[in-house]
Each structure stands twice: as C-alpha cells, then as structure tokens.
N, C-alpha and C. Protein backbone atom coordinates (compact mmCIF):
# COMPACT_ATOMS: atom_id res chain seq x y z
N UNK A 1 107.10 79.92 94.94
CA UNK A 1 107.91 80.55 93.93
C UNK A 1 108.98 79.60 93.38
N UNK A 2 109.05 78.38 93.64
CA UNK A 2 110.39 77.55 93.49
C UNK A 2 109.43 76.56 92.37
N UNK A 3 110.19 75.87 91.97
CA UNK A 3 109.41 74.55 90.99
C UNK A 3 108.98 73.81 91.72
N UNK A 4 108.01 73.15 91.42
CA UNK A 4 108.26 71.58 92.10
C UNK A 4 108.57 70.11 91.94
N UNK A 5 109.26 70.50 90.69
CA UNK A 5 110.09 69.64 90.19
C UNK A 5 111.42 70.46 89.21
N UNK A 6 112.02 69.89 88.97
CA UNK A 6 113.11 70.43 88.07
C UNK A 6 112.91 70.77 86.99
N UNK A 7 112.91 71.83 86.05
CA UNK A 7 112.48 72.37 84.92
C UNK A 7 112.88 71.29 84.16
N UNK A 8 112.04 70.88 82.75
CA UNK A 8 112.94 69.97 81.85
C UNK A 8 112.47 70.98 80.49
N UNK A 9 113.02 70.66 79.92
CA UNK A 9 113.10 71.81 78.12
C UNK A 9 112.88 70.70 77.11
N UNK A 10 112.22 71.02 75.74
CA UNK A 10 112.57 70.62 74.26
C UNK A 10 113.43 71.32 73.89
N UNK A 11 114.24 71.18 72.92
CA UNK A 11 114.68 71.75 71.78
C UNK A 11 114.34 71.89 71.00
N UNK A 12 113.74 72.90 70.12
CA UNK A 12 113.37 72.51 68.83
C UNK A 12 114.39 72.94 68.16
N UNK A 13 114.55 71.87 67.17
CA UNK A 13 115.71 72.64 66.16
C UNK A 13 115.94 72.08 64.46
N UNK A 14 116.43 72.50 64.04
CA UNK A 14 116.03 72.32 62.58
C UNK A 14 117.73 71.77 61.99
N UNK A 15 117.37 70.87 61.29
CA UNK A 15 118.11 70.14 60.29
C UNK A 15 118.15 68.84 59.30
N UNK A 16 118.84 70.03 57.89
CA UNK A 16 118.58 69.60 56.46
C UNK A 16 117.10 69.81 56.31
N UNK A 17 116.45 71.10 56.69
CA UNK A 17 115.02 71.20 56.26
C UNK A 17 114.09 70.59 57.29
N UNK A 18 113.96 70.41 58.21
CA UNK A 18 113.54 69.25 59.04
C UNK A 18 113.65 69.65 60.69
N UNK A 19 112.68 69.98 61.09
CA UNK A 19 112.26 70.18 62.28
C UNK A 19 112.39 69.01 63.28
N UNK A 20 113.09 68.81 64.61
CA UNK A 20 112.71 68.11 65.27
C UNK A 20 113.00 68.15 66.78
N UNK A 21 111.90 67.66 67.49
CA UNK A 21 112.11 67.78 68.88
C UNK A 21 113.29 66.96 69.77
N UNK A 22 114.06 67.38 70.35
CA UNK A 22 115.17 66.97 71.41
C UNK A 22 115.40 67.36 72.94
N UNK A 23 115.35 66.35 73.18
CA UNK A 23 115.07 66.38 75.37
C UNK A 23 116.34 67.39 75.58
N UNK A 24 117.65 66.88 74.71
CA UNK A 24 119.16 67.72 75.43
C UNK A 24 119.43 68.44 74.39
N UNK A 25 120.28 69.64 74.06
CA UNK A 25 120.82 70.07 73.48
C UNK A 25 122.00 69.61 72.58
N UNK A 26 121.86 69.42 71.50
CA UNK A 26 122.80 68.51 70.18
C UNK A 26 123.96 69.59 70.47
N UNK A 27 125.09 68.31 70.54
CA UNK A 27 126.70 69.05 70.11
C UNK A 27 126.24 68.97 68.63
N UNK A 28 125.97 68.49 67.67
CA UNK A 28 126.11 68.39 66.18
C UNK A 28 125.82 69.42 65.84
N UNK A 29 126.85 70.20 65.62
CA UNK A 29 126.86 71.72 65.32
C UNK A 29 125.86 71.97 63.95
N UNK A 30 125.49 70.66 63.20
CA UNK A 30 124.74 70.96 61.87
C UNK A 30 123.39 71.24 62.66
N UNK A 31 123.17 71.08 63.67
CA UNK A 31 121.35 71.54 63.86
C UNK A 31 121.53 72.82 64.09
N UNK A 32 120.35 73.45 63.96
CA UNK A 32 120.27 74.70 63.66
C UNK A 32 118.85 75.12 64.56
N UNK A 33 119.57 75.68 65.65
CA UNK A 33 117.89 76.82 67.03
C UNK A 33 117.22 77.12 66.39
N UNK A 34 116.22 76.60 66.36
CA UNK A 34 114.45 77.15 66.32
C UNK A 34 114.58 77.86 67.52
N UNK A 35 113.76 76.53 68.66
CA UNK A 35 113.14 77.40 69.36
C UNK A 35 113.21 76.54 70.77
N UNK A 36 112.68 76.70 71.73
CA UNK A 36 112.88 76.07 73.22
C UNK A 36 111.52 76.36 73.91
N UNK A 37 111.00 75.23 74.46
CA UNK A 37 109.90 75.27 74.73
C UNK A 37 109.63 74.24 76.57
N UNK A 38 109.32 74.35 77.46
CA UNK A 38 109.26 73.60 78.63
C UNK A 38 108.14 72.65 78.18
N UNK A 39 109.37 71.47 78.76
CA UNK A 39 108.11 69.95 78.72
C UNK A 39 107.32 69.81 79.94
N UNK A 40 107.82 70.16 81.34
CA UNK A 40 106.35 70.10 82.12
C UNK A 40 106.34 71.18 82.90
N UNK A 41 105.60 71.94 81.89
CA UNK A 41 104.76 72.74 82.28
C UNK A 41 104.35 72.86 84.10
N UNK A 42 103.68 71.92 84.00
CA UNK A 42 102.78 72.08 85.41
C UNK A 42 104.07 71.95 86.36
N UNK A 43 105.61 71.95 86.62
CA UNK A 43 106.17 72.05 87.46
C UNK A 43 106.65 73.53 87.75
N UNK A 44 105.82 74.49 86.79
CA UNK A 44 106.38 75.41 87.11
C UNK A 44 105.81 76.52 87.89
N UNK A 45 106.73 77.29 88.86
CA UNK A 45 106.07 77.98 89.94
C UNK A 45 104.62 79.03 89.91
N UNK A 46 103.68 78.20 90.84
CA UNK A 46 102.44 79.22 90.19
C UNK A 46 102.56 80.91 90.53
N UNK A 47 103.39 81.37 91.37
CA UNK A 47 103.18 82.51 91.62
C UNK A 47 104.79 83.22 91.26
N UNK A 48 105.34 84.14 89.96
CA UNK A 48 106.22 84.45 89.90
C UNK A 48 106.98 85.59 90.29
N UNK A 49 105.61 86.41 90.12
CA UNK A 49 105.99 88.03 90.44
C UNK A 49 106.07 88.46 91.77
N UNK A 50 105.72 87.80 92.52
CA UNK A 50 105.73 88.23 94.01
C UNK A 50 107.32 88.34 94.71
N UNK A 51 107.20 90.28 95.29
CA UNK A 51 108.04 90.69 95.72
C UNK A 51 107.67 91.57 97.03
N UNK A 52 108.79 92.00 97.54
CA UNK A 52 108.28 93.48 98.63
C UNK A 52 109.65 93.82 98.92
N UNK A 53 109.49 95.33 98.69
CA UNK A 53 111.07 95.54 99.00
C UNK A 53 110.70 96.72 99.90
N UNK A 54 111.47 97.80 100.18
CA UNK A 54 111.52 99.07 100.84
C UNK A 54 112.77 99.95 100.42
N UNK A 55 113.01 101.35 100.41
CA UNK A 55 113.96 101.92 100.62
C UNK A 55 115.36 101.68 100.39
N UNK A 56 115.34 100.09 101.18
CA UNK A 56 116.41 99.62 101.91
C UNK A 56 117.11 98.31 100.82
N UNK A 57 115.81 98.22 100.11
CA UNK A 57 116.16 97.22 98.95
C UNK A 57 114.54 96.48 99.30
N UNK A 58 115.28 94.64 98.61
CA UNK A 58 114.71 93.74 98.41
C UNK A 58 114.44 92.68 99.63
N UNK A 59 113.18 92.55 99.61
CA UNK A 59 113.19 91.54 101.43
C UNK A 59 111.88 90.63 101.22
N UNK A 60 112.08 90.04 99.94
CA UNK A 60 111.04 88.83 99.37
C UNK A 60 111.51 87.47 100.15
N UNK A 61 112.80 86.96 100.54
CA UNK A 61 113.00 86.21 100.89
C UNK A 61 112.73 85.86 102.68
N UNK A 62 113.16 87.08 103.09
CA UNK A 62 112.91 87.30 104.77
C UNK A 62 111.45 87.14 104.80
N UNK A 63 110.61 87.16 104.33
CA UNK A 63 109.27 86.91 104.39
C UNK A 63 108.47 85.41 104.25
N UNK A 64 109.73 84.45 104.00
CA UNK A 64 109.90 82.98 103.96
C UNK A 64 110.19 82.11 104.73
N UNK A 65 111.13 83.07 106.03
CA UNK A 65 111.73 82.50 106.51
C UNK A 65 111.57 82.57 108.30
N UNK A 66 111.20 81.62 108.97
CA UNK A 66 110.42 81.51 110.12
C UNK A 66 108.96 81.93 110.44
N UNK A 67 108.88 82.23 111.82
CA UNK A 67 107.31 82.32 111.89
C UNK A 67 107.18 83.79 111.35
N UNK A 68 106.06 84.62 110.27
CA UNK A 68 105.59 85.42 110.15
C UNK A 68 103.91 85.81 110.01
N UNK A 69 103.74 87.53 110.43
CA UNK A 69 102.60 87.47 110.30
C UNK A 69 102.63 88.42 109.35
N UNK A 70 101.96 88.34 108.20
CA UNK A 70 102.01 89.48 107.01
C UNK A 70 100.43 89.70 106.99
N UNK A 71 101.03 91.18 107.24
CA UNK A 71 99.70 92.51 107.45
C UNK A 71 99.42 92.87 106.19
N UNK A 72 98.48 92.67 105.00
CA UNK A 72 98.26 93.41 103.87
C UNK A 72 97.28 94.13 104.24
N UNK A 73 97.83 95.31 103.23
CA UNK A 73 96.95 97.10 103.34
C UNK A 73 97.43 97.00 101.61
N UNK A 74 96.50 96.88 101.17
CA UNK A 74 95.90 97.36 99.55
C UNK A 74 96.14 98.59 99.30
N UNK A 75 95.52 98.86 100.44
CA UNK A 75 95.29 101.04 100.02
C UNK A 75 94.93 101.23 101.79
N UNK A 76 95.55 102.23 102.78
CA UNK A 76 95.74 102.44 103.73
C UNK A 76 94.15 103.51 103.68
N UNK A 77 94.07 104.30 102.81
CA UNK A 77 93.21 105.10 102.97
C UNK A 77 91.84 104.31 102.24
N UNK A 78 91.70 103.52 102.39
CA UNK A 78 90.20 102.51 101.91
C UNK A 78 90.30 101.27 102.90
N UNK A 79 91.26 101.36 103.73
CA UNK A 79 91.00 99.99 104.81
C UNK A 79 90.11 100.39 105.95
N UNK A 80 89.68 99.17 106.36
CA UNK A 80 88.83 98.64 107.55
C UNK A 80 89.80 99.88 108.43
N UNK A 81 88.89 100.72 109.50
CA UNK A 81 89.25 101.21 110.47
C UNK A 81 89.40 99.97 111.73
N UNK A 82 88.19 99.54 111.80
CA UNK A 82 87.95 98.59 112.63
C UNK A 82 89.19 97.22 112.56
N UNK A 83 89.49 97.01 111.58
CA UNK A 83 90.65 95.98 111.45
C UNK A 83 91.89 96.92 111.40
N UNK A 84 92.38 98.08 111.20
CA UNK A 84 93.49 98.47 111.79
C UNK A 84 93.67 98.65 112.93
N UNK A 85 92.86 98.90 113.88
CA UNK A 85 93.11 98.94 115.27
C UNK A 85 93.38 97.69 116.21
N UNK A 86 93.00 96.67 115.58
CA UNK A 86 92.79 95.14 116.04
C UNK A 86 94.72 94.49 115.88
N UNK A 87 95.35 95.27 114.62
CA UNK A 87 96.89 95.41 113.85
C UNK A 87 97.79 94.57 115.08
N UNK A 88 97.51 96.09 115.89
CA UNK A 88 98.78 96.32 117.35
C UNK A 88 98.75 94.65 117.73
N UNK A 89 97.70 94.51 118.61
CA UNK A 89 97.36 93.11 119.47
C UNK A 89 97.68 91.80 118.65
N UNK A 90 97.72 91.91 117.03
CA UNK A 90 97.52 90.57 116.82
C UNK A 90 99.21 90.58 116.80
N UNK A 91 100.13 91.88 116.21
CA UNK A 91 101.59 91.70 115.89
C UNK A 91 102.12 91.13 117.73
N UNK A 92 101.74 91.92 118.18
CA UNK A 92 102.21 91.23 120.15
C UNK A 92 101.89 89.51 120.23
N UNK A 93 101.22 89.24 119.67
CA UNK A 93 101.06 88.15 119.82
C UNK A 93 101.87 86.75 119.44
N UNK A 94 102.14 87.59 117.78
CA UNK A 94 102.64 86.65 117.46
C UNK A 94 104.23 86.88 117.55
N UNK A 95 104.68 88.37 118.18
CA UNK A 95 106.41 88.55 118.73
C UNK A 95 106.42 87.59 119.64
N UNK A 96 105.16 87.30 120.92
CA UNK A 96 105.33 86.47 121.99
C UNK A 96 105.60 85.33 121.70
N UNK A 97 105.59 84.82 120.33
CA UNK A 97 105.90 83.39 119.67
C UNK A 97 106.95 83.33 119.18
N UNK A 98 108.09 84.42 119.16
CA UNK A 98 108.79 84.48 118.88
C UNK A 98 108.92 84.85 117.15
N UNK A 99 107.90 85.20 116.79
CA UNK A 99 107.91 85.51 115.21
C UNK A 99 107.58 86.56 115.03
N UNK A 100 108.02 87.37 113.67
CA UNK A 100 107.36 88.65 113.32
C UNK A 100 106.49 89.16 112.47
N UNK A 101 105.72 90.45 112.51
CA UNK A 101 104.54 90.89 112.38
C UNK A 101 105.33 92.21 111.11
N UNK A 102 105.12 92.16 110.16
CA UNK A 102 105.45 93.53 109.10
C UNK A 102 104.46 93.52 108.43
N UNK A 103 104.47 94.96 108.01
CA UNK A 103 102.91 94.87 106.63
C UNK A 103 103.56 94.91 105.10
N UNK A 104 102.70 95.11 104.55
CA UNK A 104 102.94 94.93 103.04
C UNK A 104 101.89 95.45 102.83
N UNK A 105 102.41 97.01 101.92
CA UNK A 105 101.35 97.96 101.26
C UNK A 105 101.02 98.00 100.06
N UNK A 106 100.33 98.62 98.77
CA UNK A 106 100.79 99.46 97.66
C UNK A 106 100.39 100.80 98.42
N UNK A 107 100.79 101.34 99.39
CA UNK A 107 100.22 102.66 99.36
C UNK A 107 101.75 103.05 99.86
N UNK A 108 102.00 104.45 99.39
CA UNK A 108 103.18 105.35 99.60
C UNK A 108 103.53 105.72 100.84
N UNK A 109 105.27 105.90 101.24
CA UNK A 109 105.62 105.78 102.32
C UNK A 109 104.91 106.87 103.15
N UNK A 110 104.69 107.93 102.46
CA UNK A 110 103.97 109.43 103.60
C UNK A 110 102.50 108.63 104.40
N UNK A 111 101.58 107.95 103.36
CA UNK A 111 100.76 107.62 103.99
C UNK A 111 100.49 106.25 105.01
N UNK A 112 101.98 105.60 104.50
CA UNK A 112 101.71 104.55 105.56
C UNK A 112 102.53 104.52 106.93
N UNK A 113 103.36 105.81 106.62
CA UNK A 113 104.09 106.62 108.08
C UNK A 113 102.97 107.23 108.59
N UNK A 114 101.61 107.90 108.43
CA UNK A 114 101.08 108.27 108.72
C UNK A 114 100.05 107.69 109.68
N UNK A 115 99.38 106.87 109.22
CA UNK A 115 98.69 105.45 109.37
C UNK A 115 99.25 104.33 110.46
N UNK A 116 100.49 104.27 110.08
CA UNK A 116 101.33 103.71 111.10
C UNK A 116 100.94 104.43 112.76
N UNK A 117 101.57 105.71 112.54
CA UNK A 117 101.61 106.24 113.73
C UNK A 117 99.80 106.54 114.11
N UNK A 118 99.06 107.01 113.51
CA UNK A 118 97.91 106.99 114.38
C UNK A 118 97.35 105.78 114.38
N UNK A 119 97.28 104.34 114.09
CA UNK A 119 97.25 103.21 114.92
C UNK A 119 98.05 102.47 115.51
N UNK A 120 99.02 102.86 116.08
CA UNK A 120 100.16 102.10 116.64
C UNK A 120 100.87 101.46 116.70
N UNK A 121 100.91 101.20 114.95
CA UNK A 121 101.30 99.44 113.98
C UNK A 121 102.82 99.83 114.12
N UNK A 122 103.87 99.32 114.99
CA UNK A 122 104.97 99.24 115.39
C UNK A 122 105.98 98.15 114.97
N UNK A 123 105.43 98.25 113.71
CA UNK A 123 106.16 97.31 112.60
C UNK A 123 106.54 97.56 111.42
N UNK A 124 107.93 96.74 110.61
CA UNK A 124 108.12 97.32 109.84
C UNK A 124 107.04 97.25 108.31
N UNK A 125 107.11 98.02 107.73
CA UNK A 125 106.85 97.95 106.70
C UNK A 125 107.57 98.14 105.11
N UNK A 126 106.81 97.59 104.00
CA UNK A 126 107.59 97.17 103.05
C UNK A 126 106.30 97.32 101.58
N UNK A 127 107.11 97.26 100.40
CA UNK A 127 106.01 97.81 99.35
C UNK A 127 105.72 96.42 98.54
N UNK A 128 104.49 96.33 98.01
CA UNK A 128 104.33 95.24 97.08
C UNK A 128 103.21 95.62 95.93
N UNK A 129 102.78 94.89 94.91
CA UNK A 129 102.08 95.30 94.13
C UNK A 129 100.75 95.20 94.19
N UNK A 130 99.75 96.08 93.96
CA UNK A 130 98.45 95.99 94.62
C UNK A 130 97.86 94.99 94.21
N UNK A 131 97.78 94.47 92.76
CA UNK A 131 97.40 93.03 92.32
C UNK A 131 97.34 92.06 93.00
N UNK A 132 98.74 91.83 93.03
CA UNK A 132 99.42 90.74 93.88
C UNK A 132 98.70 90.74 94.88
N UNK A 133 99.03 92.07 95.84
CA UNK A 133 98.19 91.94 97.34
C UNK A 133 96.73 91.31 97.58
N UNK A 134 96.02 91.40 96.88
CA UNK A 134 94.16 91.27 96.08
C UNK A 134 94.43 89.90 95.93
N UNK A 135 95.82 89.28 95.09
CA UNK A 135 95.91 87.84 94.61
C UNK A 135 95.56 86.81 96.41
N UNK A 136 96.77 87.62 97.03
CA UNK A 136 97.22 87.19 98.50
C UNK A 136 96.20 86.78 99.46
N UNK A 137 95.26 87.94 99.74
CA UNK A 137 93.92 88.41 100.20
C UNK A 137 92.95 89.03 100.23
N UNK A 138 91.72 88.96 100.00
CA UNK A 138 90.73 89.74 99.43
C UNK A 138 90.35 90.54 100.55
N UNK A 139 90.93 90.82 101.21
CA UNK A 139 90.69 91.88 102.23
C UNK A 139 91.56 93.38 103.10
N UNK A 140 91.04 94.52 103.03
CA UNK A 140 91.82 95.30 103.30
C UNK A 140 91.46 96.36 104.65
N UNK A 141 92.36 95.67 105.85
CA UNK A 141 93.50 94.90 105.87
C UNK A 141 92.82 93.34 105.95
N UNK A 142 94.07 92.67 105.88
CA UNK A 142 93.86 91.12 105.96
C UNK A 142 95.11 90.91 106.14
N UNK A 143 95.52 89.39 107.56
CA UNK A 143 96.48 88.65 107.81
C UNK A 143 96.66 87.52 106.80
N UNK A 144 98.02 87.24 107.06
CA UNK A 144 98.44 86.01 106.68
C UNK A 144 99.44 85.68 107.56
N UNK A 145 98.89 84.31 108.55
CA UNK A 145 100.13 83.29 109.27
C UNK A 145 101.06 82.70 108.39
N UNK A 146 102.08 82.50 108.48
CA UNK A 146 103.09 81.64 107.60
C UNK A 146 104.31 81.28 108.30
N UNK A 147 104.35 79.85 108.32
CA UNK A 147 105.70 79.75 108.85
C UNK A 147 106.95 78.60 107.53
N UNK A 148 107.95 79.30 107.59
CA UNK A 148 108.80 79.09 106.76
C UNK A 148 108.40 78.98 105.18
N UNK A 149 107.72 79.72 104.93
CA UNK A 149 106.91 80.04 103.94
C UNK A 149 105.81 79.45 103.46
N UNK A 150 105.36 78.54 104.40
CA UNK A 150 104.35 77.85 104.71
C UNK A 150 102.88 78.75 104.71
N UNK A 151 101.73 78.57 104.45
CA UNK A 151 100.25 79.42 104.88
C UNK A 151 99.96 78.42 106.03
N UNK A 152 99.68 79.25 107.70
CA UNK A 152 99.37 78.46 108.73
C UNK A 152 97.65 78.57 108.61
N UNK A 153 97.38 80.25 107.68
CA UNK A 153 96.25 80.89 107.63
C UNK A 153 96.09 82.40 107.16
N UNK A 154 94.68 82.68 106.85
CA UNK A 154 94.74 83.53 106.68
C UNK A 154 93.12 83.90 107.35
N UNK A 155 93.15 85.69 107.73
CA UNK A 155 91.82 86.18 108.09
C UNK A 155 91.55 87.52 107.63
N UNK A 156 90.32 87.26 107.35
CA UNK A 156 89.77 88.82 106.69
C UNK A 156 89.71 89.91 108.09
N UNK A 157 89.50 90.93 107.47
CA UNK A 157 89.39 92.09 108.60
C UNK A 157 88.74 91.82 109.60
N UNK A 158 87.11 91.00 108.97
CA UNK A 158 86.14 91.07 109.96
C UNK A 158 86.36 89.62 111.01
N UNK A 159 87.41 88.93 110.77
CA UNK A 159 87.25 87.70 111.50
C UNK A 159 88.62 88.26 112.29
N UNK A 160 89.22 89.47 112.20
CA UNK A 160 90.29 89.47 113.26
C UNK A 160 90.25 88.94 114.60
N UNK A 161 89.07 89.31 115.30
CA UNK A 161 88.97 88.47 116.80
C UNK A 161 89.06 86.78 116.35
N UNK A 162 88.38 86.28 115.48
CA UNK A 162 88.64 85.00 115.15
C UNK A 162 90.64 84.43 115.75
N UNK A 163 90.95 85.30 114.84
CA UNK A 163 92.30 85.34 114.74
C UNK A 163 92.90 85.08 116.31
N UNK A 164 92.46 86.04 116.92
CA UNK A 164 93.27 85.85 118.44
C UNK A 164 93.08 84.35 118.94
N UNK A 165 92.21 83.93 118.63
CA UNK A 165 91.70 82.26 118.97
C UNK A 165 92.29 81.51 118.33
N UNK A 166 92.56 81.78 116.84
CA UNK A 166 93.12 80.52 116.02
C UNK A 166 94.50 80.63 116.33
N UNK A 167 95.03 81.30 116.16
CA UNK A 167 96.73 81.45 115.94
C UNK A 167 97.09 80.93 117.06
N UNK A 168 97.26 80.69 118.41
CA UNK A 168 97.80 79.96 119.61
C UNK A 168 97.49 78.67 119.18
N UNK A 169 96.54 78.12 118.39
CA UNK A 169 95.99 76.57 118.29
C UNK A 169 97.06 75.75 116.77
N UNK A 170 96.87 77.00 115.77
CA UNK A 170 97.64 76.94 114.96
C UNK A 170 99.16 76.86 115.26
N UNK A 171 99.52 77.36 116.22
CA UNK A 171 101.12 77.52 116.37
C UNK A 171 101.65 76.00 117.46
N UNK A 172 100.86 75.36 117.97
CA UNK A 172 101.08 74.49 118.94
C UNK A 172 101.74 73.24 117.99
C-alpha cells in the first residue's frame, strides 16, 4: 500500500496561450492550472483499497504489523466445512509463535458470531470487502502467513494440513 518510490508530478499549465509541462510548481503567478498528472506511474501502490475495520473502527494497519495469520471467509455460509474446522489448530499454532490469528470476512456480524462459535475460531474478527478478499485468495476459507506485512504464504482450504508442515519451516 506505500509507494515504492516517492511520488513525482507534472504540471501542466498554460501560459500566453501555450501549454507546457513542469517537474515543480511555477511561483510565476502568470501560469495558469491545467492540470496535474504523475510522472512515474509504476511507483505507485498496486493495491489501494485494502481495508478491515470492525465495530470498533479501523485496524488495516495492525494487520502489518508482526507475525500474522489472516483467516479469509468470503462468505461464511459457502465456505469449506472441512477447512473451517482445520481454523482452531492452525490459529494455536501460530499464538505458539508468538503471533496472531484474526479473520477477515464480507459476511455480517450475526453470521460470523455464529460460525465462530460452532467451530471454535477463538479469534478476533474484522470486515473487509468481498472483492478484495477473492483479490487476496481464491479460496474460501484460505490463510495468509505474513510477517510485518510481508506474504510468508499462503494456502487454500484444501492444502490446510499442508499448512501445519510449512509454517514451522517458514517461521525458522
């Protein structure tokens, strides 16, 4: 979400009839704003919209910051049964590393209080946009390792046992 380089701008701006491009912004009060346009492009962040908040507010940034495991659920009532139950064991795992395990839904708080409690997912949760989520991982549910906003990995529903194997190798 950050650049990876420093934004740089044109100016376009017009004077005495006469269009022309400028790296800085003219004190010469005779030019006259067109328009403003970014010169490189490609430094700019590929992913903008990505958020997750709750209730409680905004918590896009806490999701950057140390070891995490982000649980996406697309739609709680169209996910893998079989990969929600697998949820519990992988979040223990990675608390034992000292990092944490939250999900990230588009589905509404009744149903993911619901869901929560009949698989045992003892974590918090938080809302994001279903797009986005689909952008993240094509799977529902599906992990994502990350540390300091880093991707350590990611696994689809059906490779969750995978998961118990990689993540200790990944974290070393």
């Amino acid at each position: 979400m950050q650049p990876s380089e420093p934004i740089r701008y044109t100016y376009i701006m017009e004077k005495d009839g006469e269009e022309v491009e400028l790296d800085e912004y003219p004190t010469d009060t005779t030019y006259k704003y067109v328009d403003l346009k970014v010169a490189n492009p490609e430094a700019m962040p590929k992913i903008t919209d990505y958020s997750v908040w709750n209730d409680e507010g905004d918590f896009t940034e806490m999701t950057f910051q140390g070891l995490k495991l982000m649980v996406v659920v697309q739609d709680f009532e169209k996910a893998k049964k079989r990969g929600l139950k697998r949820l519990g064991e992988l979040a223990e795992l990675i608390e034992s590393q000292g990092g944490e395990a939250f999900i990230v839904t588009s589905s509404n708080a009744e149903t993911t209080e619901n869901y929560r409690h009949e698989y045992q997912l003892a974590m918090p949760y938080y809302f994001g946009d279903a797009t986005l989520l689909k952008a993240i991982i094509r799977s529902n549910p599906g992990i994502v390792l990350m540390r300091d906003g880093t991707i350590l990995g990611k696994w689809h529903a059906n490779d969750f046992k995978d998961a118990r194997k990689d993540i200790p190798k990944l974290l070393r």
